[in-house]
Protein backbone atom coordinates (compact mmCIF):
# COMPACT_ATOMS: atom_id res chain seq x y z
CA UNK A 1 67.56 109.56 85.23
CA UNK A 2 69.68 110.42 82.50
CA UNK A 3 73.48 110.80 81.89
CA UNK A 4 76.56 109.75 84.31
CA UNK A 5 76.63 110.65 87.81
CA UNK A 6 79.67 109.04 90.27
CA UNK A 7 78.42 108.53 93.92
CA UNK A 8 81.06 108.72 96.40
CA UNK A 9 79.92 107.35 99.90
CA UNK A 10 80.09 104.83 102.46
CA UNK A 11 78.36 101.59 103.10
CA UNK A 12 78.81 99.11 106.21
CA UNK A 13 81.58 101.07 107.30
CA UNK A 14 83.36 100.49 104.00
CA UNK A 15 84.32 103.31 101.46
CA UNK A 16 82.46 102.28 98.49
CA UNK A 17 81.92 104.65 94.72
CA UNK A 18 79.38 104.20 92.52
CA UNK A 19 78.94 104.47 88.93
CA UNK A 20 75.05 105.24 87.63
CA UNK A 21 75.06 105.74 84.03
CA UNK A 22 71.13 106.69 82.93
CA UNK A 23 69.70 105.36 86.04
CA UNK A 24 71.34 101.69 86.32
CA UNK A 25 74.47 100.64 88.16
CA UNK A 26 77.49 100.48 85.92
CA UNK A 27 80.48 99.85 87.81
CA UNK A 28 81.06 99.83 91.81
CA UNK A 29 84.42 99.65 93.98
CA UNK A 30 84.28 99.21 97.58
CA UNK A 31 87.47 98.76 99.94
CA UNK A 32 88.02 95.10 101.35
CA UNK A 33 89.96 93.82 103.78
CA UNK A 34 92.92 92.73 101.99
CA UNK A 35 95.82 95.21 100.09
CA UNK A 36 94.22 96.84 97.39
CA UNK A 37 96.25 96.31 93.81
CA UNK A 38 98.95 98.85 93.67
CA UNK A 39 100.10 98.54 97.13
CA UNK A 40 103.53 98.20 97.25
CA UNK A 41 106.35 95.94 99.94
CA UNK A 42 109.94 95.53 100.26
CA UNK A 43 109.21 91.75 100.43
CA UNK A 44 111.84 88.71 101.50
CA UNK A 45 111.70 85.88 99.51
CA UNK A 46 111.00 82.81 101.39
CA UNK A 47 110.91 79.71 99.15
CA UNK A 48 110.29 78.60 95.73
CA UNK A 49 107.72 76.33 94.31
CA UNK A 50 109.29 75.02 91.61
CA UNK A 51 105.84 72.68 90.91
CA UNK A 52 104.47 76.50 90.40
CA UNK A 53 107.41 78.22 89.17
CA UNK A 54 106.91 80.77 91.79
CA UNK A 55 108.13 81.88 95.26
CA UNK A 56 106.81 82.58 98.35
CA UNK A 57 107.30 86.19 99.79
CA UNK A 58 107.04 87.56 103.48
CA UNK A 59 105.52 90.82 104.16
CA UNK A 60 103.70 92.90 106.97
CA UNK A 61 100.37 91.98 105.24
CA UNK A 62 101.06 88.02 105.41
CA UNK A 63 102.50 85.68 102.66
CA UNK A 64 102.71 87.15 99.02
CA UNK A 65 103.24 84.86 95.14
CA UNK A 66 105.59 85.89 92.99
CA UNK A 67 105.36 83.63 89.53
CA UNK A 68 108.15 83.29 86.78
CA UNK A 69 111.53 83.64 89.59
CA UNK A 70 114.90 83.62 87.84
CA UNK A 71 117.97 83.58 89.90
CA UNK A 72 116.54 84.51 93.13
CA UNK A 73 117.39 83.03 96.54
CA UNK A 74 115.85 82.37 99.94
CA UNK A 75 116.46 85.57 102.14
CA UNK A 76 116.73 88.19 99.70
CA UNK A 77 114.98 91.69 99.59
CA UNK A 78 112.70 92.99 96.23
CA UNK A 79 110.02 95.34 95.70
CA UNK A 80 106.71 94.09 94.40
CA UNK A 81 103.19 95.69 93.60
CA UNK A 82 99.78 93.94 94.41
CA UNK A 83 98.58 92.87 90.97
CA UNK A 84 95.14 91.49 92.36
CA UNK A 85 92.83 89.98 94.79
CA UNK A 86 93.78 86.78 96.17
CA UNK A 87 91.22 83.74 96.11
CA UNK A 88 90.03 83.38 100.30
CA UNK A 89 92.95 81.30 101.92
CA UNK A 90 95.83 81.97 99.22
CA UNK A 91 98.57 83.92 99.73
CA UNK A 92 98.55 87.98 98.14
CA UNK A 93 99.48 88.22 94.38
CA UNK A 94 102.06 90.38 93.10
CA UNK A 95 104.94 91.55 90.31
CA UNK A 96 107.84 92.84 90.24
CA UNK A 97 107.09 95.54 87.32
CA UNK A 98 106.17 98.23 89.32
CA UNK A 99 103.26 101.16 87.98
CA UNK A 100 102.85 104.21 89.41
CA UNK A 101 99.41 105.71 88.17
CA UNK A 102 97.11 108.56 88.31
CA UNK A 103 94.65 109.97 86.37
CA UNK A 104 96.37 111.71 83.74
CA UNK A 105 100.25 109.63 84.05
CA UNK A 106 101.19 106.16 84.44
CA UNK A 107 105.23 106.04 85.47
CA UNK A 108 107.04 103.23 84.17
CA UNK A 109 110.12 102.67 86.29
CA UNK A 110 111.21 99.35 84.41
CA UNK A 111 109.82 100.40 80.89
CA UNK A 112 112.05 103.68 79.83
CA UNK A 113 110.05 105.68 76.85
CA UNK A 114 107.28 108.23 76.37
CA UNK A 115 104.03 107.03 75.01
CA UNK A 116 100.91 108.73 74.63
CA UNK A 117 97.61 106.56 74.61
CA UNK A 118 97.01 104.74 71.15
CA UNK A 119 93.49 105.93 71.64
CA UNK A 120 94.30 109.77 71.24
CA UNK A 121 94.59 109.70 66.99
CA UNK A 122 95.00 113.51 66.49
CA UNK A 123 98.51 113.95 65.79
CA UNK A 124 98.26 117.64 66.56
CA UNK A 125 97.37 116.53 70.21
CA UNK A 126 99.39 113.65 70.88
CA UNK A 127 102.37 116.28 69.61
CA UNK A 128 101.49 118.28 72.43
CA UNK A 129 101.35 115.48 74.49
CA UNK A 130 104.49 114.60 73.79
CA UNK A 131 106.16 117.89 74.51
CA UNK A 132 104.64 118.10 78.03
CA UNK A 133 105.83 114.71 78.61
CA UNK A 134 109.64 115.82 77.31
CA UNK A 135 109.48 118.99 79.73
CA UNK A 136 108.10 117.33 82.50
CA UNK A 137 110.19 113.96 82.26
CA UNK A 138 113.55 116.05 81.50
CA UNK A 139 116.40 113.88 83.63
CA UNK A 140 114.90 111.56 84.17
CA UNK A 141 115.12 107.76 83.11
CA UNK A 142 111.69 106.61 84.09
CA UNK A 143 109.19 105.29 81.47
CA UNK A 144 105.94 107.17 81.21
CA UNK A 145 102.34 106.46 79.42
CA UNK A 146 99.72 109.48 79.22
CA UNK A 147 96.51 108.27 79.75
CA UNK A 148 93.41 108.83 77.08
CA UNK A 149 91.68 111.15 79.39
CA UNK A 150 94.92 113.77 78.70
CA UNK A 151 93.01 114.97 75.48
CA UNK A 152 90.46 116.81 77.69
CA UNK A 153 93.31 118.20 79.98
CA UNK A 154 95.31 121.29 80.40
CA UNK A 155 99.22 121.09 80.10
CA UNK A 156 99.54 122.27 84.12
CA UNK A 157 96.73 119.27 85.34
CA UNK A 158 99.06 116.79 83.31
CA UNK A 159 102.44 118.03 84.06
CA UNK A 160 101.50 118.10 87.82
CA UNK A 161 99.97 114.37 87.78
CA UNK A 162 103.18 113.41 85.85
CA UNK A 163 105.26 115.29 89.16
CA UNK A 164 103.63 113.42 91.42
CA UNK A 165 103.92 109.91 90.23
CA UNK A 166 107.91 110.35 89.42
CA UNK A 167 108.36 111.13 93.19
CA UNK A 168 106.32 108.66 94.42
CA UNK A 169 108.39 106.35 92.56
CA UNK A 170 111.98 107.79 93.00
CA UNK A 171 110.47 107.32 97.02
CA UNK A 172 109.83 104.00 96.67
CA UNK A 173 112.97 103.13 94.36
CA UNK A 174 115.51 105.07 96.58
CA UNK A 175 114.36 103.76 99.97
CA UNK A 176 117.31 101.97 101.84
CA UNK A 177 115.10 100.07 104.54
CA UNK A 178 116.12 96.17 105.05
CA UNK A 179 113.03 94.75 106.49
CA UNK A 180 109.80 93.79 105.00
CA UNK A 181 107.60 96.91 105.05
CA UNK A 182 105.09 98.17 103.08
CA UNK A 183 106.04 101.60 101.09
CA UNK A 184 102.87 102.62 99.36
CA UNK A 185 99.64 102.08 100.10
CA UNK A 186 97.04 101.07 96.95
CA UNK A 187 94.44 103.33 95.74
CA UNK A 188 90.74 103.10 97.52
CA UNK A 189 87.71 103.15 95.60
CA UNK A 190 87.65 107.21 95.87
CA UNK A 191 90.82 107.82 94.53
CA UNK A 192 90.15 105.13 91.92
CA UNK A 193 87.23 106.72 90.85
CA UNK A 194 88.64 109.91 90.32
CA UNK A 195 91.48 107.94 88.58
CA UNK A 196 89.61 105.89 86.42
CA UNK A 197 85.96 107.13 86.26
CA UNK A 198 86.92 110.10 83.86
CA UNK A 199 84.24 110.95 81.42
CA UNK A 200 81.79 113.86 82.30
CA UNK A 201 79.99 113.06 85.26
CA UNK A 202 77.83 114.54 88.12
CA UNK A 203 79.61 113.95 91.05
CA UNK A 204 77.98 113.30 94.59
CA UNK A 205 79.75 113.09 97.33
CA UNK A 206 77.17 113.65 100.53
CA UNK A 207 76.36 110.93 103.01
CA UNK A 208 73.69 108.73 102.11
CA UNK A 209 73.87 109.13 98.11
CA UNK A 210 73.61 105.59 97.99
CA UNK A 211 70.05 105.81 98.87
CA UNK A 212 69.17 108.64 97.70
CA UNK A 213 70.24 107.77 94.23
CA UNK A 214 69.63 104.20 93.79
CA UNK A 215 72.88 102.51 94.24
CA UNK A 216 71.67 100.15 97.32
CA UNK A 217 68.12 99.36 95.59
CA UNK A 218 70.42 98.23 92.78
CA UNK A 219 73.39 96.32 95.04
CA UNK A 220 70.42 94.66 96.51
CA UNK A 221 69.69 93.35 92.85
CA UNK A 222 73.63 92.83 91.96
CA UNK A 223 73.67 90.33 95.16
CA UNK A 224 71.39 87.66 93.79
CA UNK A 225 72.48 85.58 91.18
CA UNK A 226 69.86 86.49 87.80
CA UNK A 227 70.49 89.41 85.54
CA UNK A 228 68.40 90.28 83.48
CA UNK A 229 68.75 89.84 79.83
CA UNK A 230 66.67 92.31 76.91
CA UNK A 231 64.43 90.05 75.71
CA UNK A 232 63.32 88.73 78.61
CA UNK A 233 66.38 85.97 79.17
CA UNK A 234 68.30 85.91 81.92
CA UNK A 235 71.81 85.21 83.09
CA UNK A 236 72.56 83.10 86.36
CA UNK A 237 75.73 84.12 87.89
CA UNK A 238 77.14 81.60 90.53
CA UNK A 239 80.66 82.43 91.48
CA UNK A 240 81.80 78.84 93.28
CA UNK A 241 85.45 77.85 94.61
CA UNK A 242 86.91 76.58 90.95
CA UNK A 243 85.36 79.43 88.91
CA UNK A 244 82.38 81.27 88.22
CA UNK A 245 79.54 79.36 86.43
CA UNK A 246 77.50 82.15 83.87
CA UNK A 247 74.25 79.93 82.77
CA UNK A 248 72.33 81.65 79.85
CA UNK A 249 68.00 81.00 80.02
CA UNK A 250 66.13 82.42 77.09
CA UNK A 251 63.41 82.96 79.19
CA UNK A 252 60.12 83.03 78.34
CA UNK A 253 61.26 83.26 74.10
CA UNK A 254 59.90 80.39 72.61
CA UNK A 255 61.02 81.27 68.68
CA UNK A 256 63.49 79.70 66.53
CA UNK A 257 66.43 82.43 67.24
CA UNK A 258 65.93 82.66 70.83
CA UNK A 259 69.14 80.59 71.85
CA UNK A 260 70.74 82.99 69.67
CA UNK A 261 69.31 86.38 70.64
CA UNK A 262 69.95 85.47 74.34
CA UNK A 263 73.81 84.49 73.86
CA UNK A 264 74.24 87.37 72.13
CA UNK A 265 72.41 90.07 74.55
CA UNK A 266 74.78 87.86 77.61
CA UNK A 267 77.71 88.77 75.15
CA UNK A 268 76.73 92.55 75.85
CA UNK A 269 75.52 92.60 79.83
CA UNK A 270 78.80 89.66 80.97
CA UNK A 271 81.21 92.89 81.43
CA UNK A 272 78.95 95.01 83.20
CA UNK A 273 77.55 91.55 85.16
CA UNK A 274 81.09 90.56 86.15
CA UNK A 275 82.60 94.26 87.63
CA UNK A 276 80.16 95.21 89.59
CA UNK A 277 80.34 91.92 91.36
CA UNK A 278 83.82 92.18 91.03
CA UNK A 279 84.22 88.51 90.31
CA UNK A 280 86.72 87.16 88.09
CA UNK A 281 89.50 83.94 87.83
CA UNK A 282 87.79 81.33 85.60
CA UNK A 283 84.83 81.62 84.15
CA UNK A 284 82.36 79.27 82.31
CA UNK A 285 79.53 80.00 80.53
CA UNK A 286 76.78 77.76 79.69
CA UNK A 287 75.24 78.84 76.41
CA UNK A 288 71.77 78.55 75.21
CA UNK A 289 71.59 76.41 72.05
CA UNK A 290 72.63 77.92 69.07
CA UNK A 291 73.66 76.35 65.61
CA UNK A 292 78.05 76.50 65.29
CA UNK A 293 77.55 78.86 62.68
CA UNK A 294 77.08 81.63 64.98
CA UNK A 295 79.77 81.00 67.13
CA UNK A 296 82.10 83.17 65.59
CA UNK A 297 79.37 86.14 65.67
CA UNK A 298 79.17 85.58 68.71
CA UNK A 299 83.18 85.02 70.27
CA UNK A 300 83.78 88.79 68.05
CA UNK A 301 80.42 90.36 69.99
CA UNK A 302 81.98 89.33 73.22
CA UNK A 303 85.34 90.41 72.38
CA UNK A 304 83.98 93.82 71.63
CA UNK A 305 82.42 94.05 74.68
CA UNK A 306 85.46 92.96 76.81
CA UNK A 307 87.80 95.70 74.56
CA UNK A 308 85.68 98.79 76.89
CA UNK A 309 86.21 97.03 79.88
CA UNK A 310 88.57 98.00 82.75
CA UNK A 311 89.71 94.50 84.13
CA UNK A 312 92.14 92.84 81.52
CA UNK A 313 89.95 89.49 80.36
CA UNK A 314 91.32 86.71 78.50
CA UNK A 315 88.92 84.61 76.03
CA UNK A 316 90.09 81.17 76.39
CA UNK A 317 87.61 79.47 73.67
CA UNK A 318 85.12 76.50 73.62
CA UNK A 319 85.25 73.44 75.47
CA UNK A 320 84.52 69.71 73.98
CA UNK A 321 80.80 70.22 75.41
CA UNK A 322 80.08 73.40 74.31
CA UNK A 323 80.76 75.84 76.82
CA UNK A 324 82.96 78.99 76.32
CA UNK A 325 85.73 80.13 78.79
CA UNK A 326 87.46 82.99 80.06
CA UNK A 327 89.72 84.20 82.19
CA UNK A 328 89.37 87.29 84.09
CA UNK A 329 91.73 89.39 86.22
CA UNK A 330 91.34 89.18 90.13
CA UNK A 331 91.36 93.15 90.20
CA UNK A 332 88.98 93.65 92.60
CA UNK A 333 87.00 92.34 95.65
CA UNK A 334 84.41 90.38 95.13
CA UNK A 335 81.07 92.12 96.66
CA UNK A 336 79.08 89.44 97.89
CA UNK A 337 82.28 88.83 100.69
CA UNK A 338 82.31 92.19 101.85
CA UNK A 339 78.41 92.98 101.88
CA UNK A 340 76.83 90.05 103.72
């Protein structure tokens, strides 16, 4: 099946979305049983770690990290945002720079300024970007980003999003409460879809469009550990308590390049791999053997790849044995805990 089609549905009694782009899985988010990024607490601080340079947070969810305190003290009151998902038995991530966003807006409460995406290059249309932004952010000191998806929208679709998020955050910013409560509740994988998910797209949203397109034939494959490489290589993908461990098998390729020609089809398929297991933290990849010469081909092919991605991934470099690292943001759940 050709083209883009988002499946919105359920699975064991989760809310779950689906991206199939020509027939294979590209992306899937399904809810979990811990805050979802975005959610946002008034928190109490608790104690510092100064080992860490952290402190520890209460809130109705359970114990929350803050990293790089300055000047605050045991008992007082904040307002943080879930940045991620926490490994199992560690205690919720989260910031102090608050986001509000939507599809079209992203309201920056600490970052005043109006910014349109660098990816919109028409000056003609980030111009009238900008003057939606000045009508619609008139009065008020917030920051605000317009997303790259604003090019394909009207000035009433954007100027509405932009509404929206400034309220939600003068809510949240205004509230006078004094115990630890959470104010706003992270997006699920619906709304996130709709946020995020915004090229053209047929959009599903009966029960059972899983099955009916697919998506659990190719969860079923996303659940084991080998993905398939072109070639006929393969990637093992074994997510363990310290990291995740990416070994790269050329497979049945016997020639002289094959080492080569499987590292660099992994440097294509590791994005794709990674989200829709939604596994991230450290990550080491055992290469197949390739002469040092290509190693630079090969550390810009994966950067490339990693630009188009939506989880913010950092490439850490090669180790003394030859391995290359990354680091990956915790943004979402990882599937093979919720889908046992």
């Amino acid at each position: 099946m050709k083209g883009r089609t988002i499946i919105l549905d359920h699975i064991q009694g989760r809310e779950a979305a689906a991206l199939m782009v020509d027939g294979k899985l590209d992306d899937f988010l399904i809810a979990g049983d811990a805050p979802p990024p975005g959610t946002i607490y008034r928190a109490r601080a608790d104690r510092p770690v100064k080992g860490q340079g952290g402190m520890f947070l209460s809130t109705p969810d359970g114990p929350a990290f803050l990293r790089q305190v300055k000047g605050l003290a045991p008992g007082a009151q904040l307002l943080v945002q879930v940045s991620g998902y926490a490994e199992p038995g560690k205690a919720i991530p989260v910031t102090t720079r608050l986001l509000f966003k939507s599809r079209y807006a992203i309201v920056t409460p600490d970052a005043p300024g109006l910014n349109v995406s660098r990816s919109i290059r028409d000056d003609e249309e980030r111009d009238r970007l900008l003057e939606i932004a000045h009508e619609a952010m008139e009065g008020c000191a917030f920051g605000l980003i317009l997303r790259s998806c604003c090019a394909e929208a009207g000035a009433d679709e954007i100027a509405e999003d932009i509404a929206a998020m400034t309220d939600l955050a003068r809510q949240v910013l205004d509230d006078t409460g004094t115990e630890s409560e959470k104010l706003a509740e992270g997006d699920g994988p619906h709304v996130l879809a709709w946020r995020d998910w915004t090229e053209p797209a047929e959009v599903v949203t009966e029960p059972g469009g899983f099955e009916s397109h697919g998506v659990l034939d190719a969860l079923d494959a996303v659940l084991g550990i080998a993905e398939p490489l072109p070639g006929g290589g393969q990637l093992y993908i074994q997510p363990t308590r310290a990291l995740v461990a990416v070994d790269v098998n050329t497979g049945s390729d016997t020639s002289l390049a094959a080492g080569q020609k499987a590292n660099f089809a992994c440097a294509k398929a590791l994005p794709r791999a990674l989200r829709v297991r939604g596994l991230g933290g450290q990550i080491t990849l055992d290469l197949a053997p390739m002469p040092k010469k290509d190693r630079r081909g090969f550390e810009a092919a994966l950067r490339a790849a990693f630009k188009a991605d939506s989880e913010e991934t950092i490439l850490a470099g090669w180790t003394p044995l030859g391995h290359f690292e990354l680091q990956r943001k915790r943004g979402r759940v990882p599937l093979a805990e919720v889908l046992k």
